[in-house]
C-alpha atoms as a PDB file:
ATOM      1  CA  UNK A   1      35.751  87.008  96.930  1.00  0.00           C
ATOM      2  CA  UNK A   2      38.714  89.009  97.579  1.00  0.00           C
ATOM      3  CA  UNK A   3      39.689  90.823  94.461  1.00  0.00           C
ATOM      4  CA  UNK A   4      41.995  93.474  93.591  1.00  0.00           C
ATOM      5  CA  UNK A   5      42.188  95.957  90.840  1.00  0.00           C
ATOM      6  CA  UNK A   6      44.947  97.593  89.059  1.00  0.00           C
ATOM      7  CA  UNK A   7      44.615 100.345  87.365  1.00  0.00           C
ATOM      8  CA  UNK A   8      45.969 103.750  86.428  1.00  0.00           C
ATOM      9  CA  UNK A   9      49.306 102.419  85.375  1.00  0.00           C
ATOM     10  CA  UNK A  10      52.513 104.668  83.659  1.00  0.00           C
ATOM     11  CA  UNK A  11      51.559 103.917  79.812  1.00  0.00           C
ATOM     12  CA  UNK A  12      50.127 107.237  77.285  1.00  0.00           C
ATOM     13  CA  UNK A  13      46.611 105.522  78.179  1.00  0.00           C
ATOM     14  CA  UNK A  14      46.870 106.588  82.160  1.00  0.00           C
ATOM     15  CA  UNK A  15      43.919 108.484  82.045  1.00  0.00           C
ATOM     16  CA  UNK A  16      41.590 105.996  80.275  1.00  0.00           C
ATOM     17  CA  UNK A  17      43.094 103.148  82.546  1.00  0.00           C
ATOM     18  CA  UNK A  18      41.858 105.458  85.461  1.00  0.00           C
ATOM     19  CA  UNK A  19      38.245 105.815  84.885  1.00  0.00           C
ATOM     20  CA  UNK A  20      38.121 101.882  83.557  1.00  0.00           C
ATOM     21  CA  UNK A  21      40.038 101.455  87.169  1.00  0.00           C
ATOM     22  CA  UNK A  22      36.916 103.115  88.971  1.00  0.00           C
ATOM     23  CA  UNK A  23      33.777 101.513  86.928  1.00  0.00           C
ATOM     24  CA  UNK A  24      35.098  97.941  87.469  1.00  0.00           C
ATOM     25  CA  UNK A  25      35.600  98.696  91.380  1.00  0.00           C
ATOM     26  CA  UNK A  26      32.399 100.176  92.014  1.00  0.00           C
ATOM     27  CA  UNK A  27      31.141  97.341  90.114  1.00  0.00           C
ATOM     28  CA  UNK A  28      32.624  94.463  92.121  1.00  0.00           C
ATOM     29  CA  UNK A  29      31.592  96.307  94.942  1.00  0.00           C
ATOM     30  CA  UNK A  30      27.847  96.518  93.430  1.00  0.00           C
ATOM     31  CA  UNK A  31      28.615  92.308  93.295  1.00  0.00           C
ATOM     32  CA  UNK A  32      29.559  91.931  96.486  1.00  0.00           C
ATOM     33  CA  UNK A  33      33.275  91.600  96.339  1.00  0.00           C
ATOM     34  CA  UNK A  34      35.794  92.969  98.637  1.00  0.00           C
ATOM     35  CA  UNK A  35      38.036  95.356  96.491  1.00  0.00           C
ATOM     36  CA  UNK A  36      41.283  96.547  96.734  1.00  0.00           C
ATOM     37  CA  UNK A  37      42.154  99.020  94.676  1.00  0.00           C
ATOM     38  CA  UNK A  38      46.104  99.697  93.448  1.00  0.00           C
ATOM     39  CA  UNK A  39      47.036 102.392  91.246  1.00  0.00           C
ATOM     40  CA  UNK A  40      49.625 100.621  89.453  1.00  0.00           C
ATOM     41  CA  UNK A  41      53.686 101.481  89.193  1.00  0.00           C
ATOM     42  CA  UNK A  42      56.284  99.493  88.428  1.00  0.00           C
ATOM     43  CA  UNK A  43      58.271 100.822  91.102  1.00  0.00           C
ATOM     44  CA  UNK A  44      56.006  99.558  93.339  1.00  0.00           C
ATOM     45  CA  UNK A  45      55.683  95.931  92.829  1.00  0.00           C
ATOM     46  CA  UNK A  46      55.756  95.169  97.127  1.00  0.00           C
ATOM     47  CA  UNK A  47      51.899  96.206  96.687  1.00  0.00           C
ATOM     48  CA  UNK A  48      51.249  93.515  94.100  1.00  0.00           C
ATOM     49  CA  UNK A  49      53.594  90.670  96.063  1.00  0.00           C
ATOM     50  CA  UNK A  50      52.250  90.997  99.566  1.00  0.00           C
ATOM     51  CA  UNK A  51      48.533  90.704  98.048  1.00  0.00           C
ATOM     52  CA  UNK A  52      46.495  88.319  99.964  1.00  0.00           C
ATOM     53  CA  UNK A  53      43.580  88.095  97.518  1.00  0.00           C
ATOM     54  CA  UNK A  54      41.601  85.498  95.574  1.00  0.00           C
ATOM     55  CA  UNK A  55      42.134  87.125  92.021  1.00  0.00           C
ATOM     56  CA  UNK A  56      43.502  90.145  90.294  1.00  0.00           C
ATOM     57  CA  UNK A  57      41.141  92.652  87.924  1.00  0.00           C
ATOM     58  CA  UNK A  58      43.530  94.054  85.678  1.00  0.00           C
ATOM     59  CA  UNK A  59      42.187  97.106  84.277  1.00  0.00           C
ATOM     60  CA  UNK A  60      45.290  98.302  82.947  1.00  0.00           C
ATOM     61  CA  UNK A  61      45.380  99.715  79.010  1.00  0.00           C
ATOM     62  CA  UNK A  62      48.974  99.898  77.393  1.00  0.00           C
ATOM     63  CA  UNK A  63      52.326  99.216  78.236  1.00  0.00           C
ATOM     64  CA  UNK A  64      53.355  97.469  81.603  1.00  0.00           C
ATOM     65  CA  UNK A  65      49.470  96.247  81.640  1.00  0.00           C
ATOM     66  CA  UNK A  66      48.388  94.729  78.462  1.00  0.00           C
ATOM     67  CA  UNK A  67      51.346  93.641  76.680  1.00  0.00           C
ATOM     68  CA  UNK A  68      52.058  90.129  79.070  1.00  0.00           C
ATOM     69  CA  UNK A  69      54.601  91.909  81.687  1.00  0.00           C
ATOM     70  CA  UNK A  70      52.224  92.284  84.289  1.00  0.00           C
ATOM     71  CA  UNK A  71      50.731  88.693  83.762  1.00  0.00           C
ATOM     72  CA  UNK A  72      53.828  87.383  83.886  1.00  0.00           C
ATOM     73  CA  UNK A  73      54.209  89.114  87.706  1.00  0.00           C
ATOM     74  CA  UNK A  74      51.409  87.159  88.320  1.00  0.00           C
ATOM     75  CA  UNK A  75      51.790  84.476  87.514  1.00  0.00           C
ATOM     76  CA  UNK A  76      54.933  83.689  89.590  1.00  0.00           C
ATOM     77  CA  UNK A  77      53.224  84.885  92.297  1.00  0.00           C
ATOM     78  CA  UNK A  78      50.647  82.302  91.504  1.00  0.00           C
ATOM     79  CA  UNK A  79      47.910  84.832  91.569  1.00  0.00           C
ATOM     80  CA  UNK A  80      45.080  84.256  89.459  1.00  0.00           C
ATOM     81  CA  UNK A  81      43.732  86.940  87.381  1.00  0.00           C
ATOM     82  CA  UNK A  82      40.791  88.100  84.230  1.00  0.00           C
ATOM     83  CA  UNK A  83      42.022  88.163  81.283  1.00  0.00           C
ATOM     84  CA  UNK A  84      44.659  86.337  78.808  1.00  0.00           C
ATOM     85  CA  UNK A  85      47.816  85.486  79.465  1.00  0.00           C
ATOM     86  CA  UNK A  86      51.395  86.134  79.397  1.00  0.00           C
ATOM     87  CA  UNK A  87      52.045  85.161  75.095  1.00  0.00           C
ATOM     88  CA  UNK A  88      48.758  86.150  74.149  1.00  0.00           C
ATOM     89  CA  UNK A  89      49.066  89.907  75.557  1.00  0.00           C
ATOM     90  CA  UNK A  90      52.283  90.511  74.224  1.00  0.00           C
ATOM     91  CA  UNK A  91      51.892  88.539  71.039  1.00  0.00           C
ATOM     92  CA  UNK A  92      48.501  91.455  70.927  1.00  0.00           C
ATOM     93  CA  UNK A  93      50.747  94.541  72.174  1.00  0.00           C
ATOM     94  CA  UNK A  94      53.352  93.772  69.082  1.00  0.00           C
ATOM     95  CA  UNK A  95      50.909  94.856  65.898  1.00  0.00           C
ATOM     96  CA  UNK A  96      53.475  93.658  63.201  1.00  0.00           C
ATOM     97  CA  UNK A  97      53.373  90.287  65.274  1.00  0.00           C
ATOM     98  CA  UNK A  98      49.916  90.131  65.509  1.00  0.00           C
ATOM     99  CA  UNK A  99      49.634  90.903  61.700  1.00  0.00           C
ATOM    100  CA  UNK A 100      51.620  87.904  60.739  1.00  0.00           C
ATOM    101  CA  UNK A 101      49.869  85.691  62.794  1.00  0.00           C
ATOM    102  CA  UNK A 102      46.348  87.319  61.162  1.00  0.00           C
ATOM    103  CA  UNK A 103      48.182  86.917  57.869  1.00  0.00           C
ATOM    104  CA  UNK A 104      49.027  83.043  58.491  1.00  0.00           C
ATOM    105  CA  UNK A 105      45.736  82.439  59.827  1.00  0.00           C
ATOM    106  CA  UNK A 106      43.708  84.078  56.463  1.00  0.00           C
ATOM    107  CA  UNK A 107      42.214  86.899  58.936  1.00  0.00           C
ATOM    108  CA  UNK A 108      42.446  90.175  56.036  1.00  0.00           C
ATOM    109  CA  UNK A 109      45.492  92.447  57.248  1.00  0.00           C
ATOM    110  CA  UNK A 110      46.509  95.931  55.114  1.00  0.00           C
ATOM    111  CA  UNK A 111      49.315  95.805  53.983  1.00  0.00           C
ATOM    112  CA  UNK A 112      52.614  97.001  55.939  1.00  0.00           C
ATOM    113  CA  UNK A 113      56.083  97.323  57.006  1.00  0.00           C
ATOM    114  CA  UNK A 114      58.015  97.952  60.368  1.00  0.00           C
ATOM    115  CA  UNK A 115      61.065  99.922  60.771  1.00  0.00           C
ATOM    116  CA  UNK A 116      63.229  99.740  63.885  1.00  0.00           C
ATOM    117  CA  UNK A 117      64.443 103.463  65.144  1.00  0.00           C
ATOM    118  CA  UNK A 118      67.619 103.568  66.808  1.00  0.00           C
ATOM    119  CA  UNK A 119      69.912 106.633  67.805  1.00  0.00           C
ATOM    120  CA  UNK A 120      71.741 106.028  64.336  1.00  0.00           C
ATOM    121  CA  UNK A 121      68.656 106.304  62.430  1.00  0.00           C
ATOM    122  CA  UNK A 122      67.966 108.837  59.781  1.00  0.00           C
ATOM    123  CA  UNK A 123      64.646 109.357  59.835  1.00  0.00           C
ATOM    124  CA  UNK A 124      64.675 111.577  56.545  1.00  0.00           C
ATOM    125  CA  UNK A 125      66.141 108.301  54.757  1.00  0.00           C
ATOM    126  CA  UNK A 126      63.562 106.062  56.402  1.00  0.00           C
ATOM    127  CA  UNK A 127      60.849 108.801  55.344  1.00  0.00           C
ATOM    128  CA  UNK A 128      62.204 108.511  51.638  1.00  0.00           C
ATOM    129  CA  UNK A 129      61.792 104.828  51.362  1.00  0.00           C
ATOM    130  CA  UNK A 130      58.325 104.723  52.959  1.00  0.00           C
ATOM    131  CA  UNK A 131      57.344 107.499  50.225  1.00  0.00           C
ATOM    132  CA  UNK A 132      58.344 105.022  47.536  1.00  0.00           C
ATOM    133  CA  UNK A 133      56.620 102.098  49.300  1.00  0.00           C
ATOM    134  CA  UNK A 134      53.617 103.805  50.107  1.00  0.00           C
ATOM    135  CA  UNK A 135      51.397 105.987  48.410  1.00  0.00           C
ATOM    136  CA  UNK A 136      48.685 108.421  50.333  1.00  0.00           C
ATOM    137  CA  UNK A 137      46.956 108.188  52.323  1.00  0.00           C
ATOM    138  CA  UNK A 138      48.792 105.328  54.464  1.00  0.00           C
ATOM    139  CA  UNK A 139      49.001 105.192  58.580  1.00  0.00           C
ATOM    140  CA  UNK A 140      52.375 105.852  60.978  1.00  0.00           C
ATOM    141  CA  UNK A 141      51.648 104.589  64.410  1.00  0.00           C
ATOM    142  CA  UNK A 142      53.642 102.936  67.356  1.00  0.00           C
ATOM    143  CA  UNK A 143      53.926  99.331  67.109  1.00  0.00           C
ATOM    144  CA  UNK A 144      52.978  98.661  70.761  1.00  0.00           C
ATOM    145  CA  UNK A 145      50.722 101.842  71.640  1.00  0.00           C
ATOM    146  CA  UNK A 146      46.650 101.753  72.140  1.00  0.00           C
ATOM    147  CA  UNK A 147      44.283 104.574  71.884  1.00  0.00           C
ATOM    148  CA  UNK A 148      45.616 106.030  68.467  1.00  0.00           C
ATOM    149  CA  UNK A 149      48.125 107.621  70.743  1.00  0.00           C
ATOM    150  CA  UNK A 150      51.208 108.663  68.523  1.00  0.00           C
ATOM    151  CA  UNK A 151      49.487 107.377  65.582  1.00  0.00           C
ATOM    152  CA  UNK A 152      49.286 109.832  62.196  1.00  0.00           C
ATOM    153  CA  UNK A 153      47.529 109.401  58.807  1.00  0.00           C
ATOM    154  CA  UNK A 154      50.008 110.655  56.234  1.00  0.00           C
ATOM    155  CA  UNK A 155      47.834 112.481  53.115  1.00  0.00           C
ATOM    156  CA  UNK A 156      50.875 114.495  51.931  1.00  0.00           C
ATOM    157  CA  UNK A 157      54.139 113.348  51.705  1.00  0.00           C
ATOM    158  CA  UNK A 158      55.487 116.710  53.604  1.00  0.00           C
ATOM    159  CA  UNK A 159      53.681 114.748  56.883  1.00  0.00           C
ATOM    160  CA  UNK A 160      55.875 111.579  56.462  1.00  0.00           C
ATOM    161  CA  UNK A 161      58.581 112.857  58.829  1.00  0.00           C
ATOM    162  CA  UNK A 162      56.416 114.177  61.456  1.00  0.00           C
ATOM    163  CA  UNK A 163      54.754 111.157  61.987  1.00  0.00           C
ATOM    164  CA  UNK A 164      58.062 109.296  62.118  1.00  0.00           C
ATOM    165  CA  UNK A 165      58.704 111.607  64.785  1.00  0.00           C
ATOM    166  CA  UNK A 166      55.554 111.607  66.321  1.00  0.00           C
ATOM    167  CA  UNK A 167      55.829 107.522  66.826  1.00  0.00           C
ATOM    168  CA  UNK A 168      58.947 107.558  67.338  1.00  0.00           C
ATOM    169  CA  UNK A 169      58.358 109.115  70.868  1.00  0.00           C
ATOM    170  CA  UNK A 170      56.180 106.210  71.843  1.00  0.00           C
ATOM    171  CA  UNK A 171      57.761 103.170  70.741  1.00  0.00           C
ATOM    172  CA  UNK A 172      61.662 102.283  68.434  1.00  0.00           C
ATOM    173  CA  UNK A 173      59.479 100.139  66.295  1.00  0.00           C
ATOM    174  CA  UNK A 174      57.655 101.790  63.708  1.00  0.00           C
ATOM    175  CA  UNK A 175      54.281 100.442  61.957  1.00  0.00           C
ATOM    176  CA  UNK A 176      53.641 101.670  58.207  1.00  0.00           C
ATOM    177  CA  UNK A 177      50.451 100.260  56.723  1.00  0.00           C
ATOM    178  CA  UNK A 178      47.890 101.467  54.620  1.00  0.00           C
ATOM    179  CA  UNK A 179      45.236 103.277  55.098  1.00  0.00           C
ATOM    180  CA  UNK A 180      41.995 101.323  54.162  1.00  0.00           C
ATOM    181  CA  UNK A 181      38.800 103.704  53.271  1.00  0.00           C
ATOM    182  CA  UNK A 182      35.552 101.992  54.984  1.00  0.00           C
ATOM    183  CA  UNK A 183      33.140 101.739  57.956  1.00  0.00           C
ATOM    184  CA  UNK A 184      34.768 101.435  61.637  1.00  0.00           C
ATOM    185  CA  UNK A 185      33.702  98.293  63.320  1.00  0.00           C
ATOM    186  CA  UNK A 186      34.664  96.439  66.230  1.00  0.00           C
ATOM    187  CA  UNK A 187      33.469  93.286  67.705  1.00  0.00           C
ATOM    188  CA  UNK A 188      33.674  92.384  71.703  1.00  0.00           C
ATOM    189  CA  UNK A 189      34.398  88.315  72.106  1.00  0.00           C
ATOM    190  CA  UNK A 190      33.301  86.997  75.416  1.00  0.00           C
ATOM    191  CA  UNK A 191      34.926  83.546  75.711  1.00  0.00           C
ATOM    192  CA  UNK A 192      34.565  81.881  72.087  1.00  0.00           C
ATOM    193  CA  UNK A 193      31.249  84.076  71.357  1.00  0.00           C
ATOM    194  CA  UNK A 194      31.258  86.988  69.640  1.00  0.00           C
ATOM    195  CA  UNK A 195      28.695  89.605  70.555  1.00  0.00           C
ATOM    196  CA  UNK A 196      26.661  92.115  68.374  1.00  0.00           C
ATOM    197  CA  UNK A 197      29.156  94.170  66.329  1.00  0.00           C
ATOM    198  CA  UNK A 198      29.081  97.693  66.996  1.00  0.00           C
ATOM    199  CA  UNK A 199      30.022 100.570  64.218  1.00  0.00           C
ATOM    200  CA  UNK A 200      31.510 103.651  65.289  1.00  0.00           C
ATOM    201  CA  UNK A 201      30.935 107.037  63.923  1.00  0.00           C
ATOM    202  CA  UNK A 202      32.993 109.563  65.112  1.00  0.00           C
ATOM    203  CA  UNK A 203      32.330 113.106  65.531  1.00  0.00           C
ATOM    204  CA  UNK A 204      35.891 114.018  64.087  1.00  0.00           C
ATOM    205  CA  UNK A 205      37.054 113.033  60.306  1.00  0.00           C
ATOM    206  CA  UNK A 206      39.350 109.871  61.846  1.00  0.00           C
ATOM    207  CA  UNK A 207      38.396 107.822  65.123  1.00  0.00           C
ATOM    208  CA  UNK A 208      40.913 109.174  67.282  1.00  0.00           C
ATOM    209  CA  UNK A 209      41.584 109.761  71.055  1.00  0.00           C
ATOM    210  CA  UNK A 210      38.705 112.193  71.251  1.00  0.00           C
ATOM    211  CA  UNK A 211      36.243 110.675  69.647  1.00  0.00           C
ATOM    212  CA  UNK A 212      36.992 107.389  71.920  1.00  0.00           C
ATOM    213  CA  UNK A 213      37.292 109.049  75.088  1.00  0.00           C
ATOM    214  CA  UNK A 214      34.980 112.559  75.183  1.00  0.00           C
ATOM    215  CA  UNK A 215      31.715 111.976  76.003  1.00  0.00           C
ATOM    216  CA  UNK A 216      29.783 112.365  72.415  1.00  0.00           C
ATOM    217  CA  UNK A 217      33.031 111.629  70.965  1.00  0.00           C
ATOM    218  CA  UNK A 218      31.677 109.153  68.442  1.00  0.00           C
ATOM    219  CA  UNK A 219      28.331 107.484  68.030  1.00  0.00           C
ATOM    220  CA  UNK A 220      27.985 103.637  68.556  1.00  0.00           C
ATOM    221  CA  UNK A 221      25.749 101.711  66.821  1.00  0.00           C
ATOM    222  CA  UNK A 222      24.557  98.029  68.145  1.00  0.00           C
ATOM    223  CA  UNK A 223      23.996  95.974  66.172  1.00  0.00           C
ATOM    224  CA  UNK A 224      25.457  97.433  63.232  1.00  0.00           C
ATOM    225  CA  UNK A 225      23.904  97.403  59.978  1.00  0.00           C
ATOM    226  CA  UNK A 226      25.252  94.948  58.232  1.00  0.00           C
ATOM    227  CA  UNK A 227      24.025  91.834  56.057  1.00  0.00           C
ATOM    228  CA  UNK A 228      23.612  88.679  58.044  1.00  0.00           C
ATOM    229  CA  UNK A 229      26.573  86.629  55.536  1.00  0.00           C
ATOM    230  CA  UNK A 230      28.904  89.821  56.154  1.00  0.00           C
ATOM    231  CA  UNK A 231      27.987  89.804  59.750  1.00  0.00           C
ATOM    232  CA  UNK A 232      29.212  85.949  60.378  1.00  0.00           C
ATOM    233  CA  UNK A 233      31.740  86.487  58.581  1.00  0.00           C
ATOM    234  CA  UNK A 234      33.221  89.318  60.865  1.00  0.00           C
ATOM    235  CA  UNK A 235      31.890  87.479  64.111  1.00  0.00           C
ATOM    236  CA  UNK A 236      33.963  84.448  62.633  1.00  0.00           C
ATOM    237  CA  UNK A 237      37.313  86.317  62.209  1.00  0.00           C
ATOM    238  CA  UNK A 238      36.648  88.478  65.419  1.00  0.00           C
ATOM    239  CA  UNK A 239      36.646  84.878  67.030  1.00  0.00           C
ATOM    240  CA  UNK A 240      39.744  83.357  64.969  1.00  0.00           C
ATOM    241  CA  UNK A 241      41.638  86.135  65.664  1.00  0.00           C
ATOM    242  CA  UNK A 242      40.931  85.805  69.958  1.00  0.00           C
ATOM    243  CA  UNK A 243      41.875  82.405  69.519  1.00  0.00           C
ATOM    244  CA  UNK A 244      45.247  82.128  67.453  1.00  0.00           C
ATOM    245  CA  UNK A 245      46.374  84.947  69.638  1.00  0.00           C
ATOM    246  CA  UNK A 246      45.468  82.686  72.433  1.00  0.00           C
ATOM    247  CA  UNK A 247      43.252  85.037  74.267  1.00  0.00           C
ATOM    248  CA  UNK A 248      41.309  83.970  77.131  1.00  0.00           C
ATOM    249  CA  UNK A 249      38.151  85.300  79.036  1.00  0.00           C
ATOM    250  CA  UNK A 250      37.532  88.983  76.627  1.00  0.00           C
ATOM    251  CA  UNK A 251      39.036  90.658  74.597  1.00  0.00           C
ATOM    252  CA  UNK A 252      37.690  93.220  71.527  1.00  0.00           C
ATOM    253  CA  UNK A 253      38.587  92.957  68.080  1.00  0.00           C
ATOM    254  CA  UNK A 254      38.681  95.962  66.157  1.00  0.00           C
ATOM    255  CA  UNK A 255      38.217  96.185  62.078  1.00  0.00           C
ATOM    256  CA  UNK A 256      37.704  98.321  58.737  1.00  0.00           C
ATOM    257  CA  UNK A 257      34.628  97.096  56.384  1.00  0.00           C
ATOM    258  CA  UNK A 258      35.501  97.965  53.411  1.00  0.00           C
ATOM    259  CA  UNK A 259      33.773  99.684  50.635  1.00  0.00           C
ATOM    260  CA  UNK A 260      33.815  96.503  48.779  1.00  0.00           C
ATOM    261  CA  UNK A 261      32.041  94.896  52.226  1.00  0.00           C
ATOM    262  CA  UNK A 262      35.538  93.444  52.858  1.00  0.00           C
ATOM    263  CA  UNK A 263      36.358  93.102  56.474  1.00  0.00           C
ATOM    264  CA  UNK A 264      40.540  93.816  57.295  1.00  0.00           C
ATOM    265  CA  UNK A 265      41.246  93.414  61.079  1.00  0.00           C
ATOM    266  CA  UNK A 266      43.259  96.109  62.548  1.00  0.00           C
ATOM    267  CA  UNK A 267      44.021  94.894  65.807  1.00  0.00           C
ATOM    268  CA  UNK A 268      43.104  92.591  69.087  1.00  0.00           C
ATOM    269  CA  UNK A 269      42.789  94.216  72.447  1.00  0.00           C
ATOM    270  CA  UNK A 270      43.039  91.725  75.152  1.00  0.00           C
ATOM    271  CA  UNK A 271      42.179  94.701  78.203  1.00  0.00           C
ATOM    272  CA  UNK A 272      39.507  96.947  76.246  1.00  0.00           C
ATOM    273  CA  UNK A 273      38.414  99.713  78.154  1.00  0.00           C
ATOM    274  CA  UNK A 274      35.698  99.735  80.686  1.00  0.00           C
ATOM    275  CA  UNK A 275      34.741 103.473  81.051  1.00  0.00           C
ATOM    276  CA  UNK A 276      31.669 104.982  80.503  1.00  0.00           C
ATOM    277  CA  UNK A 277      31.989 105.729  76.721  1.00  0.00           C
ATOM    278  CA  UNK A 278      33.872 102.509  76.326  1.00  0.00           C
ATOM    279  CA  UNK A 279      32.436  99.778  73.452  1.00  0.00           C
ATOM    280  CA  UNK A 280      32.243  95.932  75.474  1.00  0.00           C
ATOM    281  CA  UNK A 281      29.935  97.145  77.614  1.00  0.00           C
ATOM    282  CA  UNK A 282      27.903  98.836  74.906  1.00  0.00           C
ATOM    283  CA  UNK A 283      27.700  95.320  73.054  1.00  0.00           C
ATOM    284  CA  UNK A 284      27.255  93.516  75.993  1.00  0.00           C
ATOM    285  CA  UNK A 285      24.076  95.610  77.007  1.00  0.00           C
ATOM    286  CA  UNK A 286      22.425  94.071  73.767  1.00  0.00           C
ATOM    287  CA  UNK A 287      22.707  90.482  74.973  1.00  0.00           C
ATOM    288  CA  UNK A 288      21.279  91.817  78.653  1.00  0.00           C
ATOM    289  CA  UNK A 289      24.444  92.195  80.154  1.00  0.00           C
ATOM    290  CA  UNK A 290      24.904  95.368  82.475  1.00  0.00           C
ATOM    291  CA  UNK A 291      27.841  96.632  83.494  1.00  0.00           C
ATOM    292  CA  UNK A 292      27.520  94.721  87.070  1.00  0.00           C
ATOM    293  CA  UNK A 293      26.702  91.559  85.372  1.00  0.00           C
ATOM    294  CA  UNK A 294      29.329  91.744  82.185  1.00  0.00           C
ATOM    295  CA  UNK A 295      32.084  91.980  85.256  1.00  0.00           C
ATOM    296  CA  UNK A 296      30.817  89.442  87.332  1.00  0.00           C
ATOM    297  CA  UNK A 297      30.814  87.176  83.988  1.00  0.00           C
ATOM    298  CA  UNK A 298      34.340  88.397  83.556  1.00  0.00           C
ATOM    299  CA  UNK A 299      35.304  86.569  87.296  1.00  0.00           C
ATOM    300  CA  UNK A 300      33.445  83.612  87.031  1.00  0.00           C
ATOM    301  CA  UNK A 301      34.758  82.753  84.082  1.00  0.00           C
ATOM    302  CA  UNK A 302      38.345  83.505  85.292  1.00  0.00           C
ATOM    303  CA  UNK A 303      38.013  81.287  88.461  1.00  0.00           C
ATOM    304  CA  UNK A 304      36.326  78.327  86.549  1.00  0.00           C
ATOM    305  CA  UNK A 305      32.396  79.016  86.504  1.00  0.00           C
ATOM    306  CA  UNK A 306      31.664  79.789  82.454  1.00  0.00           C
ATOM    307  CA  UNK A 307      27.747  79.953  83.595  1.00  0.00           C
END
């Protein structure tokens, strides 16, 4: 087939978009394919409309990738691509959204609140009423940014308006929730099936850009140990979740277990990465999937052939 791959892209997760970008060429190479490669911009959208290809890879992470803008592109181009669609990536990309849908669906959310920034906020008033709604240790993050990028966890009060500021940068919606004290677990979903879950043990206290990115950043551990009841029980949710989202093909669903063995989903990524230290392929190894072979099952699924 003729495929083409975008990658690279303008979002915070540019870097990490790049090196998925270059593993899922080289593998559709390995497959046979004939690859183009684009280094996405949105300021060049003539490379995406004068494509003459049989499908799209997108290997995009963050904003004008994974949150439905670039699916919609395609799809009035009628180009067919891997991956879910327009609602379901944006509904993904918007936490708070995502939360209420969890929330609706009995999936086990933390508890939160969003605040919209504009240029006539205070942020030292918003900072006072999160201190009265939360107590520490509680999370201030983007509401539409991956890879813990802008994201702080607030154990003093004196950090609240930092990490107001510090999120502010990435996104004008703001996500408070709490923090929730437990094991770091994630589960890849290939079609309706969830594979093995994996925990994560980072090498630093929280699981943050450097432990998912540098190589020994964190330690992943497939299958993880958990009891076989609390283990269908996550698989279960990891699968609900894909599917009131309306996610198609992949996607990764990422939780907290918590010391009470209580599973609270954090979030759905619809375009998890694909770089060496990334977790899908990790899980997907278990059930004898290689890298090659876990991308060729993401294309035949996306053109019709679930075998």
């Amino acid at each position: 087939m003729k495929i083409a791959v975008l990658y690279g892209g303008t979002s915070g997760e540019r870097e990490v978009s790049l090196s998925s970008g270059k593993g899922i060429i080289q593998a559709l190479k390995n497959n046979g394919h004939e690859v183009t490669g684009i280094d996405f911009h949105p300021e060049r959208l003539e490379e995406i409309i004068e494509l003459n290809v049989d499908l799209v890879f997108i290997g995009l992470h963050g904003k004008f990738g994974e949150d439905g803008r670039v699916q919609g592109l395609l799809e009035m181009l009628g180009l067919p691509y891997v991956g879910s669609g327009v609602l379901a990536s944006a509904l993904a990309m918007d936490k708070a959204k995502a939360k209420q849908i969890f929330d609706s669906n009995d999936i086990p959310v933390a508890k939160s609140k969003v605040y919209t920034i504009t240029d006539k906020t205070n942020l030292q008033d918003v900072g006072k009423e999160v201190n009265q709604v939360f107590k520490v240790p509680f999370v201030i993050k983007p509401n539409s940014e991956g890879s813990t990028l802008g994201l702080t966890i607030v154990e003093n009060p004196e950090q609240i308006l930092d990490g107001l500021k510090r999120a502010a940068t990435s996104d004008d919606t703001i996500l408070i929730e709490d923090f929730i004290q437990g094991r770091e677990i994630t589960v890849a979903v290939l079609g309706e099936k969830a594979l093995p879950i994996i925990e994560i043990i980072p090498k630093n206290a929280y699981y943050d850009y450097e432990s998912k990115y540098a190589a020994g950043g964190s330690e992943h551990i497939v299958p993880a140990p958990i009891d076989a009841e609390t283990t269908k029980t996550i698989q279960e949710l990891a699968v609900k979740a894909h599917s009131v989202l309306g996610c198609k093909t992949y996607s990764r669903v990422d939780f907290i277990l918590t010391e009470e063995n209580q599973p609270v989903i954090l979030e759905v990524n619809t375009l998890p990465g694909m770089t060496p230290t990334s977790l899908f392929p990790d899980a997907a190894k278990v059930i004898g999937l290689d890298y090659d072979s876990m991308i060729e099952t993401f294309v035949k699924r996306s053109v019709g052939n679930k075998n």
